[in-house]
C-alpha atoms as a PDB file:
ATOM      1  CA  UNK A   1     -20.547 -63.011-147.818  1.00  0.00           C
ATOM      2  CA  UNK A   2     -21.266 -61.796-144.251  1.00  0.00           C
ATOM      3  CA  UNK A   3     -22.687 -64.115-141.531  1.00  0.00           C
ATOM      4  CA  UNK A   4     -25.281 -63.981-139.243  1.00  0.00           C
ATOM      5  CA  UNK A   5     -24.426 -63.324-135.452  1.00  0.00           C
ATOM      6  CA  UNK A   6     -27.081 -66.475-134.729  1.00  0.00           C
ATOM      7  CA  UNK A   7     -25.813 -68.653-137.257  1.00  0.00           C
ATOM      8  CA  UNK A   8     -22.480 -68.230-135.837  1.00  0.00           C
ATOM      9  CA  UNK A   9     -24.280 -69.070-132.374  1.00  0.00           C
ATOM     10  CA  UNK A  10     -25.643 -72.315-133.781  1.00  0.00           C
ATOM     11  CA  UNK A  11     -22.167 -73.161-135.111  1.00  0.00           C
ATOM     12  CA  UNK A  12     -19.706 -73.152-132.285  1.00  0.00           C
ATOM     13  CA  UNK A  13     -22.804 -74.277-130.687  1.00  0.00           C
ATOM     14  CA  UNK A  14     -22.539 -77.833-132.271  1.00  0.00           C
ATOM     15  CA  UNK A  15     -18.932 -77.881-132.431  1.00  0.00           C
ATOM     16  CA  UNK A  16     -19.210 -77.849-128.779  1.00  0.00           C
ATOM     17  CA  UNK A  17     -21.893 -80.820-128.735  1.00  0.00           C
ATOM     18  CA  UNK A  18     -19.890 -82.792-130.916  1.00  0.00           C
ATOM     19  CA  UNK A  19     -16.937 -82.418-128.531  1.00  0.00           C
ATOM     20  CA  UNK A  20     -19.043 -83.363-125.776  1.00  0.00           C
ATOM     21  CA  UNK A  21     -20.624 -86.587-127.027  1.00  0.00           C
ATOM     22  CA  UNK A  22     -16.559 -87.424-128.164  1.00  0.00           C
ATOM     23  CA  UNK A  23     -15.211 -87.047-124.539  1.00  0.00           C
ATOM     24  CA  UNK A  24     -18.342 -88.465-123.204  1.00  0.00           C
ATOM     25  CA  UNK A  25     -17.402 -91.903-126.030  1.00  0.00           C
ATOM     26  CA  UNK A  26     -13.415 -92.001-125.111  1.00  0.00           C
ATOM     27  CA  UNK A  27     -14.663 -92.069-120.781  1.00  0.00           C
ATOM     28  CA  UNK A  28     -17.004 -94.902-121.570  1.00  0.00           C
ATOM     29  CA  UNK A  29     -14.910 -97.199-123.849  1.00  0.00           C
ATOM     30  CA  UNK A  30     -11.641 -95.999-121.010  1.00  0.00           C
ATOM     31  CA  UNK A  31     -14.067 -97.077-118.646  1.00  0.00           C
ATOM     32  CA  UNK A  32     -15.084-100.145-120.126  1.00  0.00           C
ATOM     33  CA  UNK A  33     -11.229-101.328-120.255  1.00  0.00           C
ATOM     34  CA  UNK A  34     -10.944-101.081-116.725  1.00  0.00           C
ATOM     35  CA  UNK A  35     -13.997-103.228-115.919  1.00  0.00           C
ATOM     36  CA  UNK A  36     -12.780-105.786-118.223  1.00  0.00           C
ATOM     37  CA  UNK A  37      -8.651-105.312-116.647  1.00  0.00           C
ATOM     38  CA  UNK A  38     -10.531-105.360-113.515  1.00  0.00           C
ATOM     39  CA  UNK A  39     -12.601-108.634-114.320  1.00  0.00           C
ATOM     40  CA  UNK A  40      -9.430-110.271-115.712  1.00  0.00           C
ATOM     41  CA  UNK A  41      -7.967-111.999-112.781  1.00  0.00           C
ATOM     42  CA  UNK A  42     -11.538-113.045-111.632  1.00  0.00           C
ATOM     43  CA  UNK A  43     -11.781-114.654-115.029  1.00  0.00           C
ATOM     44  CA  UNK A  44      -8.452-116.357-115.042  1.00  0.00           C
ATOM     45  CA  UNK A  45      -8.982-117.758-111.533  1.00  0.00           C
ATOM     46  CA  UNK A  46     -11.958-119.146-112.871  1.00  0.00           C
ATOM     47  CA  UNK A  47     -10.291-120.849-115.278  1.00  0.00           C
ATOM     48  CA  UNK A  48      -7.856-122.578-112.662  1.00  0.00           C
ATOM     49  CA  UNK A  49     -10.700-123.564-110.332  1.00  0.00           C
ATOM     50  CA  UNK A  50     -12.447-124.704-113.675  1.00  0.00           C
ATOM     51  CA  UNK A  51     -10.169-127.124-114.658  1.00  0.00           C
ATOM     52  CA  UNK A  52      -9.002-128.214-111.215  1.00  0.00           C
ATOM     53  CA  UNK A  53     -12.592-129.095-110.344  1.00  0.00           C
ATOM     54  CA  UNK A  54     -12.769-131.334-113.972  1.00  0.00           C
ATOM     55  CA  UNK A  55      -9.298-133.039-112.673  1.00  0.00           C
ATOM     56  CA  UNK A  56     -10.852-133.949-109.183  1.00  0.00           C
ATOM     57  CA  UNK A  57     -13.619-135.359-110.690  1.00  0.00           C
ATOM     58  CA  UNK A  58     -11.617-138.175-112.235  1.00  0.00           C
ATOM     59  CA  UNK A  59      -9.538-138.979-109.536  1.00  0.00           C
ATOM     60  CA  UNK A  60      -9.130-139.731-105.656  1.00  0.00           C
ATOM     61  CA  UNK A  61      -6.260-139.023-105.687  1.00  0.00           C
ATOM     62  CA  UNK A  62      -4.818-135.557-104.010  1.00  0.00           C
ATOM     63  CA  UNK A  63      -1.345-133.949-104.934  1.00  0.00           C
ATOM     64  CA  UNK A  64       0.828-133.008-102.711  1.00  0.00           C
ATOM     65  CA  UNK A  65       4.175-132.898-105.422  1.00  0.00           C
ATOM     66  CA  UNK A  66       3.861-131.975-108.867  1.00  0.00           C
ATOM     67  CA  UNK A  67       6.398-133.157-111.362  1.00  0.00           C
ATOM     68  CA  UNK A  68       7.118-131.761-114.965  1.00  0.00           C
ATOM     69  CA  UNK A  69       8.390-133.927-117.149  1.00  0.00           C
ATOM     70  CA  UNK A  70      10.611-132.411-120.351  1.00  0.00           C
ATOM     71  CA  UNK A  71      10.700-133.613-123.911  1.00  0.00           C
ATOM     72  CA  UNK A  72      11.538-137.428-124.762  1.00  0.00           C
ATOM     73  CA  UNK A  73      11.010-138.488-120.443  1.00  0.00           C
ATOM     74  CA  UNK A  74       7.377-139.558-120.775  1.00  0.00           C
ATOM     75  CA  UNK A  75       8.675-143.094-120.045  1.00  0.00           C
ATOM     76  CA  UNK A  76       9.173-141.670-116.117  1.00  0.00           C
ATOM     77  CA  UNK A  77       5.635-142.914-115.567  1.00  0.00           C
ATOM     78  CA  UNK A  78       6.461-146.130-115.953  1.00  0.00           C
ATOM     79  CA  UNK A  79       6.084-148.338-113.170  1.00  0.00           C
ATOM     80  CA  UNK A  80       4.205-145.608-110.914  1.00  0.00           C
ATOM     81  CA  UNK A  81       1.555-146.349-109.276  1.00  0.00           C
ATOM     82  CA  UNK A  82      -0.646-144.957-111.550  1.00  0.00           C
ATOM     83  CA  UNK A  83      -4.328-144.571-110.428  1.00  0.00           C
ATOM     84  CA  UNK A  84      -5.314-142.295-113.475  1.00  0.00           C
ATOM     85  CA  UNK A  85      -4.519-140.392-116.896  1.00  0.00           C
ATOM     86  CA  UNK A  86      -6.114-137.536-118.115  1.00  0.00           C
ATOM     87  CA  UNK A  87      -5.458-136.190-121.314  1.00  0.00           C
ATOM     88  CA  UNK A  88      -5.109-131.988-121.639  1.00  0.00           C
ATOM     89  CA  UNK A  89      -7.545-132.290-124.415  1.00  0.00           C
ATOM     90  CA  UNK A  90     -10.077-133.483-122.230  1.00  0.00           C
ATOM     91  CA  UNK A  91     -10.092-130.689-120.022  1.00  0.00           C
ATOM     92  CA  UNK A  92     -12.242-127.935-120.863  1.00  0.00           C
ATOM     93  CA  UNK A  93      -9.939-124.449-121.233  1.00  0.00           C
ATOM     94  CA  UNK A  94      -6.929-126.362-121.023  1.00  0.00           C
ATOM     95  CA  UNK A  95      -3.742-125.873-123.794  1.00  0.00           C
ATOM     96  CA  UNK A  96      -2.935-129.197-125.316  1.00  0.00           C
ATOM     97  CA  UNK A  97       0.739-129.951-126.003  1.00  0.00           C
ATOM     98  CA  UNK A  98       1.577-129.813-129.877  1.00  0.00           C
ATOM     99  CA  UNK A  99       5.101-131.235-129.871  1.00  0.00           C
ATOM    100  CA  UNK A 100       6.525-135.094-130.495  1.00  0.00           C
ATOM    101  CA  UNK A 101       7.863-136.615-127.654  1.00  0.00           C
ATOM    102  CA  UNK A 102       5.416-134.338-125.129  1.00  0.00           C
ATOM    103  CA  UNK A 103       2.409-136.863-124.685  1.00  0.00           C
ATOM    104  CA  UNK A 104      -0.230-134.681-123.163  1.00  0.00           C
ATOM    105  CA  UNK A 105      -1.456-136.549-120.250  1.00  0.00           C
ATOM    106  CA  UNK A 106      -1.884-135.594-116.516  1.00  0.00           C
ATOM    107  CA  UNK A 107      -0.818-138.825-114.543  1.00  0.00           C
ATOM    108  CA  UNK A 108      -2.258-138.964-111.095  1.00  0.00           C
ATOM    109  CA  UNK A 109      -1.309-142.033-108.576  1.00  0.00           C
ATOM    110  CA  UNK A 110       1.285-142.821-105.800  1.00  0.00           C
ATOM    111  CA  UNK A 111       5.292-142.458-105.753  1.00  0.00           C
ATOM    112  CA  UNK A 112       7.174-143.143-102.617  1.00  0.00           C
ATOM    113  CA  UNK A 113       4.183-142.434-100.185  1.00  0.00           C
ATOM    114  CA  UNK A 114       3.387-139.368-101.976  1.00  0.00           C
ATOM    115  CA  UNK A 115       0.104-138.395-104.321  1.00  0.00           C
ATOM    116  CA  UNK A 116       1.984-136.975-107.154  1.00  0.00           C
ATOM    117  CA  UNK A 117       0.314-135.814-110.650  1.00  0.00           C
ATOM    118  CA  UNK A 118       2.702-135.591-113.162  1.00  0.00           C
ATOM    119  CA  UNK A 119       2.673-133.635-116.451  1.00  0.00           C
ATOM    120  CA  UNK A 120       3.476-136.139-118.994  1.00  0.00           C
ATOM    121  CA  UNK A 121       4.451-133.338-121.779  1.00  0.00           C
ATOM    122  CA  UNK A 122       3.881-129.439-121.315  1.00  0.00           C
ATOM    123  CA  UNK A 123       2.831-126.469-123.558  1.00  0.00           C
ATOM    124  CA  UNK A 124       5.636-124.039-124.360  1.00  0.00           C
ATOM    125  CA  UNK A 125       5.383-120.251-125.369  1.00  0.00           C
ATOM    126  CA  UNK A 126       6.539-120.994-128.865  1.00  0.00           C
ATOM    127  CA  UNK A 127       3.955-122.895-129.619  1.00  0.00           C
ATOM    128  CA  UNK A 128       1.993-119.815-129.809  1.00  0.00           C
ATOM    129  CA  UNK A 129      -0.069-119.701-126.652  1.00  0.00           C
ATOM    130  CA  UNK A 130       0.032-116.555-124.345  1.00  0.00           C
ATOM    131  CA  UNK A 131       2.299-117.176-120.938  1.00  0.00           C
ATOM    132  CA  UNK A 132      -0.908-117.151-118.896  1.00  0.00           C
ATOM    133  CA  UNK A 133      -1.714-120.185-120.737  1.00  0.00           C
ATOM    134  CA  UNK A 134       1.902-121.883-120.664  1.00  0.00           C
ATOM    135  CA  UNK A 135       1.929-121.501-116.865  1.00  0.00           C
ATOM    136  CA  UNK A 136      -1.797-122.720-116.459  1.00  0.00           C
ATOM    137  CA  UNK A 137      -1.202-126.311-116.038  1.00  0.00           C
ATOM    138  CA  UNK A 138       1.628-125.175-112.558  1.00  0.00           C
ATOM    139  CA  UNK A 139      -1.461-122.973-111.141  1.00  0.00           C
ATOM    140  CA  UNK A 140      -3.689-126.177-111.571  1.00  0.00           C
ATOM    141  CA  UNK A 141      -1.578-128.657-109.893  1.00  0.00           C
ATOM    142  CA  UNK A 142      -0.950-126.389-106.657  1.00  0.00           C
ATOM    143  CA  UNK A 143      -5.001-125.394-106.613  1.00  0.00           C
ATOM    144  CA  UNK A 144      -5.233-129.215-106.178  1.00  0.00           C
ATOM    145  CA  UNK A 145      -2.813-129.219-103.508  1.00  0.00           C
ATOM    146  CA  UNK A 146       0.857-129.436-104.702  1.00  0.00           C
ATOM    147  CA  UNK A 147       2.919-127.564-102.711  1.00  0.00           C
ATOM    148  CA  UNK A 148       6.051-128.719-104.022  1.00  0.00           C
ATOM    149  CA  UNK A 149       7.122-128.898-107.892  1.00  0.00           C
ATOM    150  CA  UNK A 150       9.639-130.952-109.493  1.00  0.00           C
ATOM    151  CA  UNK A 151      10.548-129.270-113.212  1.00  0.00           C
ATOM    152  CA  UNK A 152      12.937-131.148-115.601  1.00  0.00           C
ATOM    153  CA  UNK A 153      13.741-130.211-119.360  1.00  0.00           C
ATOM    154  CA  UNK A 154      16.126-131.008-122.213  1.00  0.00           C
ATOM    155  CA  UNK A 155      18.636-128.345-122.443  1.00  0.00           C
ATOM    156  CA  UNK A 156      22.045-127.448-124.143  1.00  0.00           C
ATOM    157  CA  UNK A 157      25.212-127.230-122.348  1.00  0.00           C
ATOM    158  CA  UNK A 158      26.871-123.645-122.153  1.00  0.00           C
ATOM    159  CA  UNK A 159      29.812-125.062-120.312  1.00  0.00           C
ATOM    160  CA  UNK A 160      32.317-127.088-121.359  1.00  0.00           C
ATOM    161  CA  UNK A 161      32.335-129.254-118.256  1.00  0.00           C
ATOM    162  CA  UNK A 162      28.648-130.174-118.735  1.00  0.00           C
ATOM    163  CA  UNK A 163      28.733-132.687-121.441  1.00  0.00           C
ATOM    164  CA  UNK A 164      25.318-134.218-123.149  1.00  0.00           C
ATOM    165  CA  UNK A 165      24.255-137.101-120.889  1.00  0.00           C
ATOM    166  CA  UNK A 166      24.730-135.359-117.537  1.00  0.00           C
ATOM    167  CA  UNK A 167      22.395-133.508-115.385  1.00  0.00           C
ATOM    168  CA  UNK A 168      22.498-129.900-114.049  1.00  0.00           C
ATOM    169  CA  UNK A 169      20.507-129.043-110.873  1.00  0.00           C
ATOM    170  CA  UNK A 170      19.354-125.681-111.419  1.00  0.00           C
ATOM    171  CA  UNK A 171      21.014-123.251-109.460  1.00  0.00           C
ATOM    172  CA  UNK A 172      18.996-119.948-110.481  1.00  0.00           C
ATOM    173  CA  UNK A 173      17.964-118.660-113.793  1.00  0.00           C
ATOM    174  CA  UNK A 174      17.688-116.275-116.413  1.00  0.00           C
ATOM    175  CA  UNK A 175      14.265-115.376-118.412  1.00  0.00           C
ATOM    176  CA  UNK A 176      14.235-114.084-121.944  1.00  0.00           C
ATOM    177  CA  UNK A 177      10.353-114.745-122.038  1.00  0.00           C
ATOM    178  CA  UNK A 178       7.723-112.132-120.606  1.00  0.00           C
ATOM    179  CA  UNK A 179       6.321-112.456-117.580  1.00  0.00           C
ATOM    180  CA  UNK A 180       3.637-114.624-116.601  1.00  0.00           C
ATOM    181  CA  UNK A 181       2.557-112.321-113.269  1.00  0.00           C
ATOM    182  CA  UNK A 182       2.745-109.174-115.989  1.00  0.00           C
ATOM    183  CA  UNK A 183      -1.146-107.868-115.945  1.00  0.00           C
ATOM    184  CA  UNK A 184      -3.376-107.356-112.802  1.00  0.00           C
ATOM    185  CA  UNK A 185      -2.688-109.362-110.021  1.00  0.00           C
ATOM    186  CA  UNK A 186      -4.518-112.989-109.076  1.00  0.00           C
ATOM    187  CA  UNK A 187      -4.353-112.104-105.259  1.00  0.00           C
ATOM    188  CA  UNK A 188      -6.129-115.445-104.894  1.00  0.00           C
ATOM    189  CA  UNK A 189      -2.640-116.877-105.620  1.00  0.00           C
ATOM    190  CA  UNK A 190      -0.066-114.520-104.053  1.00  0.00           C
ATOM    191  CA  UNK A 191       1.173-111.339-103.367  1.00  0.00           C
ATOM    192  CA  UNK A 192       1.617-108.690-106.597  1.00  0.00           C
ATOM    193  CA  UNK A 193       5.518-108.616-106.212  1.00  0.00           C
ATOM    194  CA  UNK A 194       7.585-112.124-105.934  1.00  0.00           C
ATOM    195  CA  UNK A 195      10.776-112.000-104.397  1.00  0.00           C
ATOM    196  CA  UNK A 196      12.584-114.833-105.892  1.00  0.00           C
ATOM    197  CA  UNK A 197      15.850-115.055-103.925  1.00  0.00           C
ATOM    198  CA  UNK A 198      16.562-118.956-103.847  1.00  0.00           C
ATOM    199  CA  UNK A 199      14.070-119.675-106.711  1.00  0.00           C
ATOM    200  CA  UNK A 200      14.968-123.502-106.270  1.00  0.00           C
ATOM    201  CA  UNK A 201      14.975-124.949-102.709  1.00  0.00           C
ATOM    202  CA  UNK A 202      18.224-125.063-101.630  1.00  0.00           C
ATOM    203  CA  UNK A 203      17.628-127.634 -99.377  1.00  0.00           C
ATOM    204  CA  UNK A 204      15.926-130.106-102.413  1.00  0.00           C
ATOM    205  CA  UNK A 205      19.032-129.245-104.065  1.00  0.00           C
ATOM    206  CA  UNK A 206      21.524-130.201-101.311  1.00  0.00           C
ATOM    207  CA  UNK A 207      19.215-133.626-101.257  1.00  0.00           C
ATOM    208  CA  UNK A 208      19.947-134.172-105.118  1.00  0.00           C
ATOM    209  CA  UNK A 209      23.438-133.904-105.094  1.00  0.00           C
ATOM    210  CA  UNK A 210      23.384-136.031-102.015  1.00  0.00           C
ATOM    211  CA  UNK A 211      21.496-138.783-103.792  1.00  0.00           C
ATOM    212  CA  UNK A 212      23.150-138.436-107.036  1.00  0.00           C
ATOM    213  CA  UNK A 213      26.533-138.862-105.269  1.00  0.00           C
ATOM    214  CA  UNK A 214      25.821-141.918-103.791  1.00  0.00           C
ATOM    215  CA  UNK A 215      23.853-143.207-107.348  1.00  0.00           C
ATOM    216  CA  UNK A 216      27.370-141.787-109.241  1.00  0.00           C
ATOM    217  CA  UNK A 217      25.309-140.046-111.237  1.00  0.00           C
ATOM    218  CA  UNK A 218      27.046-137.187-112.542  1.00  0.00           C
ATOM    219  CA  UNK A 219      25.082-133.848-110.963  1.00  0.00           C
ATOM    220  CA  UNK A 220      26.599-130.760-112.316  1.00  0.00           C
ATOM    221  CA  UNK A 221      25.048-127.329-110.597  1.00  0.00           C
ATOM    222  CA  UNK A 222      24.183-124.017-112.844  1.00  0.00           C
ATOM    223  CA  UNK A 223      22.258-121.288-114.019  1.00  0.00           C
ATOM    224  CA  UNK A 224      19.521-122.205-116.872  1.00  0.00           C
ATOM    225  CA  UNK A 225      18.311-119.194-119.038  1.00  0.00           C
ATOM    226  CA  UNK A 226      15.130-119.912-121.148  1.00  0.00           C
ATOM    227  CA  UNK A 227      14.274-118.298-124.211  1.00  0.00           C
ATOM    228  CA  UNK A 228      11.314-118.190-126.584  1.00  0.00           C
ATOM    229  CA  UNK A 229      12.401-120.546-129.171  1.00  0.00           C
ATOM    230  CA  UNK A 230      11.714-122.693-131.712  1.00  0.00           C
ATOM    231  CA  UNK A 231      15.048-121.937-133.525  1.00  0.00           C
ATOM    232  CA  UNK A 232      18.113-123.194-131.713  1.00  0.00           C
ATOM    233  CA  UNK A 233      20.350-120.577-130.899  1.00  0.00           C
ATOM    234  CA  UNK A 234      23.129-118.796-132.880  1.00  0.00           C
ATOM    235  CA  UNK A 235      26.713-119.007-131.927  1.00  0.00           C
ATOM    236  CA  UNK A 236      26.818-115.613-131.359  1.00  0.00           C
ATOM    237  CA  UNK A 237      23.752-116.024-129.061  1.00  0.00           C
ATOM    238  CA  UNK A 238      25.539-118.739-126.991  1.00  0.00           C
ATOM    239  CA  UNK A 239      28.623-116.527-126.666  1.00  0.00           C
ATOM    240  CA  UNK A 240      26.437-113.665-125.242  1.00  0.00           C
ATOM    241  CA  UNK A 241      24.085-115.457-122.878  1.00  0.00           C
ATOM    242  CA  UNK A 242      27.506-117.432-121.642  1.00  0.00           C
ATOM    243  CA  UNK A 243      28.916-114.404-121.052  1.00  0.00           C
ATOM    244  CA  UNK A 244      26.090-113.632-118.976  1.00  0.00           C
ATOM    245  CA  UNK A 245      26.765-117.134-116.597  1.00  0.00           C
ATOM    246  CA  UNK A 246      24.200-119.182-117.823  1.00  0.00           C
ATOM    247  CA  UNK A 247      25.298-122.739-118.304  1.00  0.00           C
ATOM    248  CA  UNK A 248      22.553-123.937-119.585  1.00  0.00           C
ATOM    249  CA  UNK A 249      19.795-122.872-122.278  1.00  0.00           C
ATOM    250  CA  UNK A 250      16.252-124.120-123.072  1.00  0.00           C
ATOM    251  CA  UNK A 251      12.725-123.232-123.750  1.00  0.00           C
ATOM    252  CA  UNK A 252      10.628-124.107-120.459  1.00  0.00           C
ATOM    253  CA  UNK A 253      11.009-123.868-117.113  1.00  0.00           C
ATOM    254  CA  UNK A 254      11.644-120.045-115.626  1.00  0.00           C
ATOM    255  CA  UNK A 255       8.446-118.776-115.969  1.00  0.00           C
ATOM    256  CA  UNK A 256       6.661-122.363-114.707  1.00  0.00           C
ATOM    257  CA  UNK A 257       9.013-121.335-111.628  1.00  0.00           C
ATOM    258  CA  UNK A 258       8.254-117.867-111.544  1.00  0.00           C
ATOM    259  CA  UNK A 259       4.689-119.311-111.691  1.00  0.00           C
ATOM    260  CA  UNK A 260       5.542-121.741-108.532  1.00  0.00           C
ATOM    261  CA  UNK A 261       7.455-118.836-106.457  1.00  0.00           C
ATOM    262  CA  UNK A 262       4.147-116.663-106.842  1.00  0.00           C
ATOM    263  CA  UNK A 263       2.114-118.977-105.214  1.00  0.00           C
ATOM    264  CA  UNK A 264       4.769-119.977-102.284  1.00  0.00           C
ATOM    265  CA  UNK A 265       5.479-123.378-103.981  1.00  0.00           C
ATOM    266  CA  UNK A 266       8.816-125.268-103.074  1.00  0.00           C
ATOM    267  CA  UNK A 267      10.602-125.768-106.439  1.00  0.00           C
ATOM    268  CA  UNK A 268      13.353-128.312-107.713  1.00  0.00           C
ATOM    269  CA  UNK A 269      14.898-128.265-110.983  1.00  0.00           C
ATOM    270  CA  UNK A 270      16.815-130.626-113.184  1.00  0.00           C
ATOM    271  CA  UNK A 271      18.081-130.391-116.673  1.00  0.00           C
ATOM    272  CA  UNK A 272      19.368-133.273-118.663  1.00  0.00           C
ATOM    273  CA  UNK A 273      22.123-132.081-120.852  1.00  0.00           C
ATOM    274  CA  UNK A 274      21.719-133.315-124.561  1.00  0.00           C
ATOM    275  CA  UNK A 275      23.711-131.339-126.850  1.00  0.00           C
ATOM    276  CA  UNK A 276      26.551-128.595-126.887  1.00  0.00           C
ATOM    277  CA  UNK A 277      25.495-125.117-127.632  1.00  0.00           C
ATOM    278  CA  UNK A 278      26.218-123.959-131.207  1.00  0.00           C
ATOM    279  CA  UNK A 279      29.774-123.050-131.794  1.00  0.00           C
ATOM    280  CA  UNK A 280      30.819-124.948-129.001  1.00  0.00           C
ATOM    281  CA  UNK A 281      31.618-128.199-131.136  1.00  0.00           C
ATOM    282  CA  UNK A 282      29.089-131.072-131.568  1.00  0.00           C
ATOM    283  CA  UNK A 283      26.895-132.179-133.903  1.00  0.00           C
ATOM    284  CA  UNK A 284      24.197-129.562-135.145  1.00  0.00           C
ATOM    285  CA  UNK A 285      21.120-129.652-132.260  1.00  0.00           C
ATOM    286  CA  UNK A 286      17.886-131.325-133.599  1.00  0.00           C
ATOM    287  CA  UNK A 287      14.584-132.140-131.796  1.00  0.00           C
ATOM    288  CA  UNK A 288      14.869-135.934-132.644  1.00  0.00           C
ATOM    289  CA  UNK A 289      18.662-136.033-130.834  1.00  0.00           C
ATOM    290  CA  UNK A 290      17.267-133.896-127.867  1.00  0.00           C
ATOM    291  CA  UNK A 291      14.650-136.793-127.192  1.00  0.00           C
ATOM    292  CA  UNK A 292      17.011-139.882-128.121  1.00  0.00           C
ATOM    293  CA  UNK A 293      19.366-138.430-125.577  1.00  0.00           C
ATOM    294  CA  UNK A 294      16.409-137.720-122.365  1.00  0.00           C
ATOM    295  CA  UNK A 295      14.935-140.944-123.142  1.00  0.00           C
ATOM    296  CA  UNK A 296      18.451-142.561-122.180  1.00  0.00           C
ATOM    297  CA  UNK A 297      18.314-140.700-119.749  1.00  0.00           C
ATOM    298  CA  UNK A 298      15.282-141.050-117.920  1.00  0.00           C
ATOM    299  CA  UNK A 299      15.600-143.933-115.801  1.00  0.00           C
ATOM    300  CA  UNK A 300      18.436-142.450-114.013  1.00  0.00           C
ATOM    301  CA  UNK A 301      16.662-139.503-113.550  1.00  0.00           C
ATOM    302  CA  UNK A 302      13.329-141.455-112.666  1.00  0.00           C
ATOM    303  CA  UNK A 303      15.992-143.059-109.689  1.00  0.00           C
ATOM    304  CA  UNK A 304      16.979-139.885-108.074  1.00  0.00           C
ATOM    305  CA  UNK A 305      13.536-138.257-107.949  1.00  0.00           C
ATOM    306  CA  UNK A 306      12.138-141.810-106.519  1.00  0.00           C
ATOM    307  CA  UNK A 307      14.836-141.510-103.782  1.00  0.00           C
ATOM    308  CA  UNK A 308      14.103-138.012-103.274  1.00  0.00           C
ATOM    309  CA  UNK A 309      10.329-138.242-102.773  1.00  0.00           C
ATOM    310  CA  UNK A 310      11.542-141.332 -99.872  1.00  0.00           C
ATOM    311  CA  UNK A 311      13.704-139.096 -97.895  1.00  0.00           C
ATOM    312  CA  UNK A 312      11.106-136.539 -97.645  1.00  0.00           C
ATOM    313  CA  UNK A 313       8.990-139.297 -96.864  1.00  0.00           C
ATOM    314  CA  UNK A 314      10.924-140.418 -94.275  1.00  0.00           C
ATOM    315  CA  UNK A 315      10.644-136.850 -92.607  1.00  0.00           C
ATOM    316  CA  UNK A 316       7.278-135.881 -92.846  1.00  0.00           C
END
């Protein structure tokens, strides 16, 4: 069956039309997802501002140190001059903490001279929210006006010589999780690329092991690597990330310092050691010995960052 010279017209005619209105579809959905990647740190920083405007609201007080406080050391707050407590639920946008022995609370009052707001509990990456949303509370507390942050955590020893019931100051670290400055950059908050030579202070650190010292506190130095979690690590895994120097594993803290770095915050860190990695002799890690072991812990820890915050006092 022949076919008409016209008819063939007609049909490359609306092959070409449908190509057309195709490309013309694919340039304005491609075009769409760069409005909305270029809306996305607008929309983020919103969210900070949000929330920080909520916290100032409720308070008189205005940070200038931020502490974190790691699972089972709630009981730091006792005895501060506490002025007021907000819980993360109240706070419009904000991630609420999930996991037993993390209260949930922002504590805002006075410690050593300072106005300090403390995190009583955090929200970790396992618990299924996105980075941007772990390291939300850290870009809060500096858009309030924290310019220095204290981190501490539960973690388990990767060296021998760090036994459960001692403290490492953080020395550096190692990240297993993604990125929380991956995406388009909040230039409201720093630079796109964050050099993070001497991630924590070295001259809070020399103060630490200064103070410990004289306390005789027992202040071990080392590299902490953070991973996703929940599980506890394999043997295997412990051989492998000691092999890489850590001395130290957990499942906060790098990118809340990454976080910090990014927006030109001073940073201090300070692990109490609770358990032995796997493989490395012990008993087998649980989440009720991690926080039976912090809580013992946190007075002594509560000590050293009270004397810290004085010193600096004392030189401001």
């Amino acid at each position: 069956m022949s076919v008409s010279h016209d008819r063939i017209i007609a049909i490359v005619a609306l092959i070409v039309a449908i190509s057309s209105l195709a490309v013309a579809v694919t340039v304005t959905v491609q075009s769409n997802n760069d409005n909305n990647n270029y809306n996305e740190p607008t929309n983020e920083y919103n969210r900070i501002t949000s929330c920080a405007d909520y916290i100032r609201g409720k308070t008189t007080i205005q940070p200038q140190i931020a502490i974190v406080l790691g699972s089972g050391l709630s009981t730091f707050v006792t005895g501060i001059d506490v002025e007021t407590t907000i819980p993360y639920s109240d706070i419009p946008g904000f991630p609420v903490s999930t996991v037993a022995g993390h209260n949930g609370n922002f504590v805002l009052g006075r410690m050593s001279g300072f106005d300090v707001i403390i995190m009583q509990g955090r929200v970790h990456y396992y618990e299924g929210y996105s980075t941007q949303d772990v390291v939300l509370p850290i870009r809060v507390m500096h858009e309030l006006g924290a310019n220095m942050l204290i981190l501490t955590n539960a973690a388990g020893s990767l060296n021998y010589d760090f036994e459960p019931g001692e403290f490492m100051l953080l020395t550096d670290h190692i990240s297993m999780v993604s990125s929380p400055l991956i995406g388009p950059n909040i230039s409201e908050l720093g630079d796109r690329f964050t050099p993070m030579n001497d991630a924590y202070d070295p001259a809070l650190r020399e103060k630490v092991k200064s103070i410990a010292a004289e306390m005789g506190i027992e202040m071990n130095e080392g590299v902490y690597i953070q991973v996703t979690g929940p599980q506890y690590e394999t043997p295997t895994e412990i051989d492998m990330y000691r092999s890489w120097g850590a001395d130290a594993v957990g499942m906060s803290t790098a990118i809340e310092t990454i976080t910090a770095k990014h927006m030109g915050m001073q940073v201090c860190g300070i692990s109490c050691i609770t358990n032995m990695g796997a493989g490395m002799g012990g008993s087998v890690p649980s989440h009720e010995e991690v926080q039976e072991m912090t809580a013992k812990m946190a007075w002594e820890l509560k000590n050293i960052v009270y004397e810290l915050l004085n010193r600096l006092n004392l030189e401001s």
